[in-house]
Protein backbone atom coordinates (compact mmCIF):
# COMPACT_ATOMS: atom_id res chain seq x y z
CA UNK A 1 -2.64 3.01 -31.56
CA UNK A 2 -2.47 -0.07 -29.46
CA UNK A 3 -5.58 -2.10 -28.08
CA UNK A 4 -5.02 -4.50 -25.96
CA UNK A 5 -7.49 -7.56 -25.08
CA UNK A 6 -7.97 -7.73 -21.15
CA UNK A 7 -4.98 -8.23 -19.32
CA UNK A 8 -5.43 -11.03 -16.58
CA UNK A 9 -3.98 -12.11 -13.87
CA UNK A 10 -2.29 -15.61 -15.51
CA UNK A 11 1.14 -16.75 -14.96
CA UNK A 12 3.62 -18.62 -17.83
CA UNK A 13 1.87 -21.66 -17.92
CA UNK A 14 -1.44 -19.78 -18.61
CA UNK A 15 -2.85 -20.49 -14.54
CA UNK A 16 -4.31 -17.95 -12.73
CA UNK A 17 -2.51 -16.69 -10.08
CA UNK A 18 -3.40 -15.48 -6.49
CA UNK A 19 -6.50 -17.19 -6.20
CA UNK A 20 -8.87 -15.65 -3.96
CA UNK A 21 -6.06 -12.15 -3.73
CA UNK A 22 -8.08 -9.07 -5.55
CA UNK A 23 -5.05 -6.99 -4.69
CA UNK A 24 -2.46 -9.96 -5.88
CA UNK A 25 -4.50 -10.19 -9.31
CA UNK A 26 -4.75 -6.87 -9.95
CA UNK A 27 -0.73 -6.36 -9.93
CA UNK A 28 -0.47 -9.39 -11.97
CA UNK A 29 -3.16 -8.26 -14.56
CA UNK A 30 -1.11 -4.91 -14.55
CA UNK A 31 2.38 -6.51 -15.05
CA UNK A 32 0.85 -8.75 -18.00
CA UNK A 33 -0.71 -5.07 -19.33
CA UNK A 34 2.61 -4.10 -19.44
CA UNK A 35 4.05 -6.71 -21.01
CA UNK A 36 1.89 -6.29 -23.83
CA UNK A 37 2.32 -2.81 -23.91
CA UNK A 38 6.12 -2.98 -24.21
CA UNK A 39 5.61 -5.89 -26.92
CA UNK A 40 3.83 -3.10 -28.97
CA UNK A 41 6.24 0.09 -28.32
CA UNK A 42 4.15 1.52 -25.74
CA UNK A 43 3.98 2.05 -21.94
CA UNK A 44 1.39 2.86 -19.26
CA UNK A 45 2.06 6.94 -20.18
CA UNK A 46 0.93 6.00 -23.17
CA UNK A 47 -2.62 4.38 -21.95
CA UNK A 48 -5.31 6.81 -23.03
CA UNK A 49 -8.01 4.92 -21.95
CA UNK A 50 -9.03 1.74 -19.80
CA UNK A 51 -11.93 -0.62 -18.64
CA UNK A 52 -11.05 -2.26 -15.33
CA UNK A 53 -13.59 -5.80 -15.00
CA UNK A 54 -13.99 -7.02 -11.37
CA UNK A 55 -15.82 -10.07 -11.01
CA UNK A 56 -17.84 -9.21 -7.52
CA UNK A 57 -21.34 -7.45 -7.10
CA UNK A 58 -19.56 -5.81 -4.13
CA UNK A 59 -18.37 -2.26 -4.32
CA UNK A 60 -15.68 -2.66 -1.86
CA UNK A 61 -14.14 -5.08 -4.14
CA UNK A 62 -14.75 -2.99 -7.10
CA UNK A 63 -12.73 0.11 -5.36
CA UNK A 64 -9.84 -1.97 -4.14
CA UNK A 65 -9.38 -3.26 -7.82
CA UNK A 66 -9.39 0.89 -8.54
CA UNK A 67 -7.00 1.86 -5.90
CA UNK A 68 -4.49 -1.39 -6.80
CA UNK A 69 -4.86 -0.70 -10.26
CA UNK A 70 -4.60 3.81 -10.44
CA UNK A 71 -1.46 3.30 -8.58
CA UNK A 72 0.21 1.99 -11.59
CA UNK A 73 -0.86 5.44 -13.71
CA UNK A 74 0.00 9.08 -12.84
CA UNK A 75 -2.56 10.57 -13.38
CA UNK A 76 -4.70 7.78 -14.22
CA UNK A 77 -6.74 7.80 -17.73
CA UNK A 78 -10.49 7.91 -18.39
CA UNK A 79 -11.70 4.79 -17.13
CA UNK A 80 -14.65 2.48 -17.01
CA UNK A 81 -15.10 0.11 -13.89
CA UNK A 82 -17.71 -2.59 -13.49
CA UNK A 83 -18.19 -5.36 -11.13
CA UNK A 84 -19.54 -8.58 -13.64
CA UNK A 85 -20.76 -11.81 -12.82
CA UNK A 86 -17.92 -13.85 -14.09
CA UNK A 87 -14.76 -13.83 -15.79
CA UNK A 88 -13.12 -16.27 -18.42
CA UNK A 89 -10.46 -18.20 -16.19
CA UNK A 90 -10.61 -20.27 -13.25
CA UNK A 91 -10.77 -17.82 -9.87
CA UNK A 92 -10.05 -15.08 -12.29
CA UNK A 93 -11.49 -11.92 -10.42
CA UNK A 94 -9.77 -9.15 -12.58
CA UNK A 95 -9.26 -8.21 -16.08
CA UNK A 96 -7.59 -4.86 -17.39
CA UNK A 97 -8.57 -3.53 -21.10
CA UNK A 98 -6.40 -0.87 -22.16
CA UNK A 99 -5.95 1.55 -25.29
CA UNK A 100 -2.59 3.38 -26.28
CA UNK A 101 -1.68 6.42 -28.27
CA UNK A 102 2.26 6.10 -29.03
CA UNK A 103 3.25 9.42 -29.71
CA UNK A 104 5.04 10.20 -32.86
CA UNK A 105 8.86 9.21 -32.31
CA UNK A 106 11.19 12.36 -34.21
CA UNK A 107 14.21 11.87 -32.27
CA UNK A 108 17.07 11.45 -35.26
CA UNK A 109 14.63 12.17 -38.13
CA UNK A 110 15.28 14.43 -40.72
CA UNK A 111 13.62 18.16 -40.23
CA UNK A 112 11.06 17.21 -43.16
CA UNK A 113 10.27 14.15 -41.74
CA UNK A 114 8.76 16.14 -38.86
């Protein structure tokens, strides 16, 4: 199993990108998701679950971070969504929690190693 922390929508240097772009962070959130994903062996068909943070008491806002964000998933998992105050960086205005099965790997494994 893989749990990530919430993805956000930083560059490189740690800065947030897109300021004031819901849309723009929420790709960025979902490319670092990734990122972390592939660090651990895993991809988005892996993602069995997520919680999707939008910083906005709006719920416009809160189902344009949804649509962005489900486009990346076929079909997308169980979810959670919820607009909060604030979020930890600087104009951040998205964050992306995620939780992966990796399925067992038997490709090239003996038969009783099945």
């Amino acid at each position: 199993m893989v749990f990530t922390a919430g993805a956000c929508p930083l560059d490189a240097t740690g800065r947030t990108t897109h300021v004031g772009d819901l849309d723009g962070q929420c790709h960025q959130a979902v490319t670092n998701l990734l990122a972390a994903l592939h660090a651990a062996g895993a991809d988005l068909s892996d993602v069995v679950k997520t919680t999707i943070y939008v910083a906005s008491d709006q719920r416009e806002d809160l189902v344009a971070a949804w649509t962005a964000i489900s486009s990346y998933f076929s079909p997308h998992p169980p979810s959670t969504l919820l607009g909060v105050t604030v979020l930890g960086y600087p104009d951040q205005l998205v964050e992306v929690e995620a939780i992966a099965v990796i399925p067992p790997r038997t490709a090239g494994l003996p038969t009783e190693s099945r």
